[in-house]
Every structure is written in C-alpha cells, then in structure tokens.
Protein backbone atom coordinates (compact mmCIF):
# COMPACT_ATOMS: atom_id res chain seq x y z
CA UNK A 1 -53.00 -67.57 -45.22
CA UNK A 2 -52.25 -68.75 -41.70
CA UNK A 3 -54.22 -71.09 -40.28
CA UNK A 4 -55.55 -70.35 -36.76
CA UNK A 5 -53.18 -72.96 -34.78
CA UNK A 6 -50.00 -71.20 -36.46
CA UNK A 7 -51.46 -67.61 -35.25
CA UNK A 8 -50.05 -66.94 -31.84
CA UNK A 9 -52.49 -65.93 -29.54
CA UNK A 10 -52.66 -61.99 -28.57
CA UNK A 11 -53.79 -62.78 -24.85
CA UNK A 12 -50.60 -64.94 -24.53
CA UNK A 13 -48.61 -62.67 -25.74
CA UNK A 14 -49.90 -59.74 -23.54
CA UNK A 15 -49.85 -62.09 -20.69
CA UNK A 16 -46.06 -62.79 -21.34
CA UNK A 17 -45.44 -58.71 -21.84
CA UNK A 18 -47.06 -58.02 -18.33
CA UNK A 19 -45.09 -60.92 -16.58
CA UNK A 20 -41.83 -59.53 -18.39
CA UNK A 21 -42.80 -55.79 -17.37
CA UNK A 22 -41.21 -55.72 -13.74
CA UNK A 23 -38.05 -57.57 -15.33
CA UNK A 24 -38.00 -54.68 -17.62
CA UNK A 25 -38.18 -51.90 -15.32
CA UNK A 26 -35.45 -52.67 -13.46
CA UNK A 27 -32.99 -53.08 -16.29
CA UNK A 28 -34.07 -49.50 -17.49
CA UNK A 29 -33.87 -47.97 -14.31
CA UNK A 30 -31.43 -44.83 -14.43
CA UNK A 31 -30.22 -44.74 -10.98
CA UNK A 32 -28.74 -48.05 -10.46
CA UNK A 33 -24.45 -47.18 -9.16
CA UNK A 34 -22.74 -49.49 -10.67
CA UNK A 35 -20.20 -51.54 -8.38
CA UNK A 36 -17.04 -50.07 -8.10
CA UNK A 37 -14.73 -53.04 -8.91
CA UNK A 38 -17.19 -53.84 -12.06
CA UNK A 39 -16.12 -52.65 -15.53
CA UNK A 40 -18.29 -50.00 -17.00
CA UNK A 41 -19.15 -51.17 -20.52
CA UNK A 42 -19.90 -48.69 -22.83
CA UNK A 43 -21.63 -45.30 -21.76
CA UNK A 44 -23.03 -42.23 -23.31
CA UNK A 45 -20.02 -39.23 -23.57
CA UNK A 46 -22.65 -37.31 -20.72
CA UNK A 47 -22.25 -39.95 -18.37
CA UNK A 48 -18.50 -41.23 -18.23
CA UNK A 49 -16.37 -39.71 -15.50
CA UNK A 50 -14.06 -36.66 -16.50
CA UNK A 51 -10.60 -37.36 -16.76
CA UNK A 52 -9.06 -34.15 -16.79
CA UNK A 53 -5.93 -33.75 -19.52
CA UNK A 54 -2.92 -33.35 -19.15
CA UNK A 55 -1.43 -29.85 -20.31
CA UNK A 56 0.76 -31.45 -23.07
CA UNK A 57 -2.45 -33.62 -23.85
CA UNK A 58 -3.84 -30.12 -24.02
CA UNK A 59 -1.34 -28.38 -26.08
CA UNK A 60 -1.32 -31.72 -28.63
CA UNK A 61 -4.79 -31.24 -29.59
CA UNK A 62 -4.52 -27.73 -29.62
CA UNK A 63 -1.70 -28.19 -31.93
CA UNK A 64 -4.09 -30.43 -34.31
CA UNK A 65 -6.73 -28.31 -34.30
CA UNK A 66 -4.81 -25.58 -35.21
CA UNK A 67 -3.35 -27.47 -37.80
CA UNK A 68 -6.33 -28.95 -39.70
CA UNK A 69 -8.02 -25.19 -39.82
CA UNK A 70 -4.79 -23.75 -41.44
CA UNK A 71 -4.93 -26.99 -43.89
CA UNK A 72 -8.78 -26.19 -44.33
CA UNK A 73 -7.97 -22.35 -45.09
CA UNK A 74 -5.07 -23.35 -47.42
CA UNK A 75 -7.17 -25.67 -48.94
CA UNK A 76 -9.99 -23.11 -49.76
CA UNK A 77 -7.65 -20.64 -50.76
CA UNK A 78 -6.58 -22.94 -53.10
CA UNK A 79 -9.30 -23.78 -54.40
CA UNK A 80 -10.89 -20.13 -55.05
CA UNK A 81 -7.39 -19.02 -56.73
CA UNK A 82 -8.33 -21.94 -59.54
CA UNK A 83 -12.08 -20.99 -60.06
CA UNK A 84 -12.62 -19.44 -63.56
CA UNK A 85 -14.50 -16.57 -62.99
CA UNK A 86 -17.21 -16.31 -65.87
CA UNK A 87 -16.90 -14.00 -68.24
CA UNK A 88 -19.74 -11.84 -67.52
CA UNK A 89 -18.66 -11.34 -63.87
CA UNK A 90 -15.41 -9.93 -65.15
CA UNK A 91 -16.56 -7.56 -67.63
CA UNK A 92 -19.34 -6.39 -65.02
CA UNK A 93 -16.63 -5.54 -62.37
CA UNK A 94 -14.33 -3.43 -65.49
CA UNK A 95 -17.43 -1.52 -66.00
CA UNK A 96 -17.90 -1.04 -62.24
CA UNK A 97 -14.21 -0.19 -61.59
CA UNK A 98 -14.02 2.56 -64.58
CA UNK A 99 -17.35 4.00 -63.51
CA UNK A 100 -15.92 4.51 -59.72
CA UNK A 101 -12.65 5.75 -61.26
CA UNK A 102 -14.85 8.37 -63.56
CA UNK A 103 -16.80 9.19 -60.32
CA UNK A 104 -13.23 9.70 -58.11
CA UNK A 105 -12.10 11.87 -61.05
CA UNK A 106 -15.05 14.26 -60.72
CA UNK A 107 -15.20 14.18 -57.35
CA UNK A 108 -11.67 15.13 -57.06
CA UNK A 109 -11.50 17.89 -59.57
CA UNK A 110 -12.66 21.27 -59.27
CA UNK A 111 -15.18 21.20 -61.85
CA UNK A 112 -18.85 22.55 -60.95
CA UNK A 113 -21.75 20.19 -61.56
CA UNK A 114 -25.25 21.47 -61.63
C-alpha cells in the first residue's frame, strides 16, 4: 500500500492540468498556416497539397494496376482449375445434365403428353 506522502495529490494535479490547458489549446488548434519556408512534417493524406501527376506517372500506375488484377485473376483461375470437386457435387450435376437432356428430348419431339 502507498503511504499518503508517496500519493500525489489530486488538487495538484488538477491545478497543473488547468495551468497546462491554454498551452494545450493552442498546439491543437486546426487553423494555424504553417510558414511557408518551414518544412511540413508529416500530415494526414486529406491535408497535404495535390501534386498533380504526370501523364507517364499516370500511365505507370495504370500499367501496375492493370497488372496485379490480371496476376490476381490468373491466380484465381488457377487456383479453381486445381480444386477437387467432391464427389457428390459431380454426380448431382450428371443427374442434372441427363434430366435436362431427357427434358430437351421431349420437348423437341413430336410426342403428345397429357
């Protein structure tokens, strides 16, 4: 257990909060301009200026884009031509493929169904 001298005192510490509150403010304010001549730092994407590409800077990423979704698509492809079907999917679609081709017969003949 603490003894009481060790605890710090709340009313200090609130006092120290309200004397740092001002301080705080105006480091959090949102519409301080930076100088011009000063470096940035880091920012948020939302709040850097635009730089607008070039149109080979353009085309480039274009280019990549285009490039990683054929990879993806190949990949996928590639991957669904390996998956073992199970065994009960197969025989289901047989039955469903020689019912259809039974129906198509009928339909196609001339035969008379009541």
């Amino acid at each position: 257990m603490n003894t009481p001298e060790e605890r710090p005192n709340p009313d200090e510490a609130l006092a120290r909060a309200h004397a740092a509150r001002a301080e705080m403010a105006a480091a959090l304010t949102e519409d301080q301009e930076p100088e011009p001549d000063e470096p940035l730092g880091w920012q948020p994407i939302w709040k850097r200026p635009r730089k607008p590409k070039s149109k080979a800077a353009k085309k480039q990423e274009l280019g990549k884009q285009r490039r990683l979704q054929d990879a993806g698509k190949r990949r996928l492809a590639a991957a669904q031509s390996r998956r073992p079907r199970s065994r009960q999917n197969r025989l289901s679609n047989a039955a469903a493929r020689r019912d259809a081709r039974a129906l198509s017969r009928l339909r196609h003949s001339n035969a008379w169904l009541w």
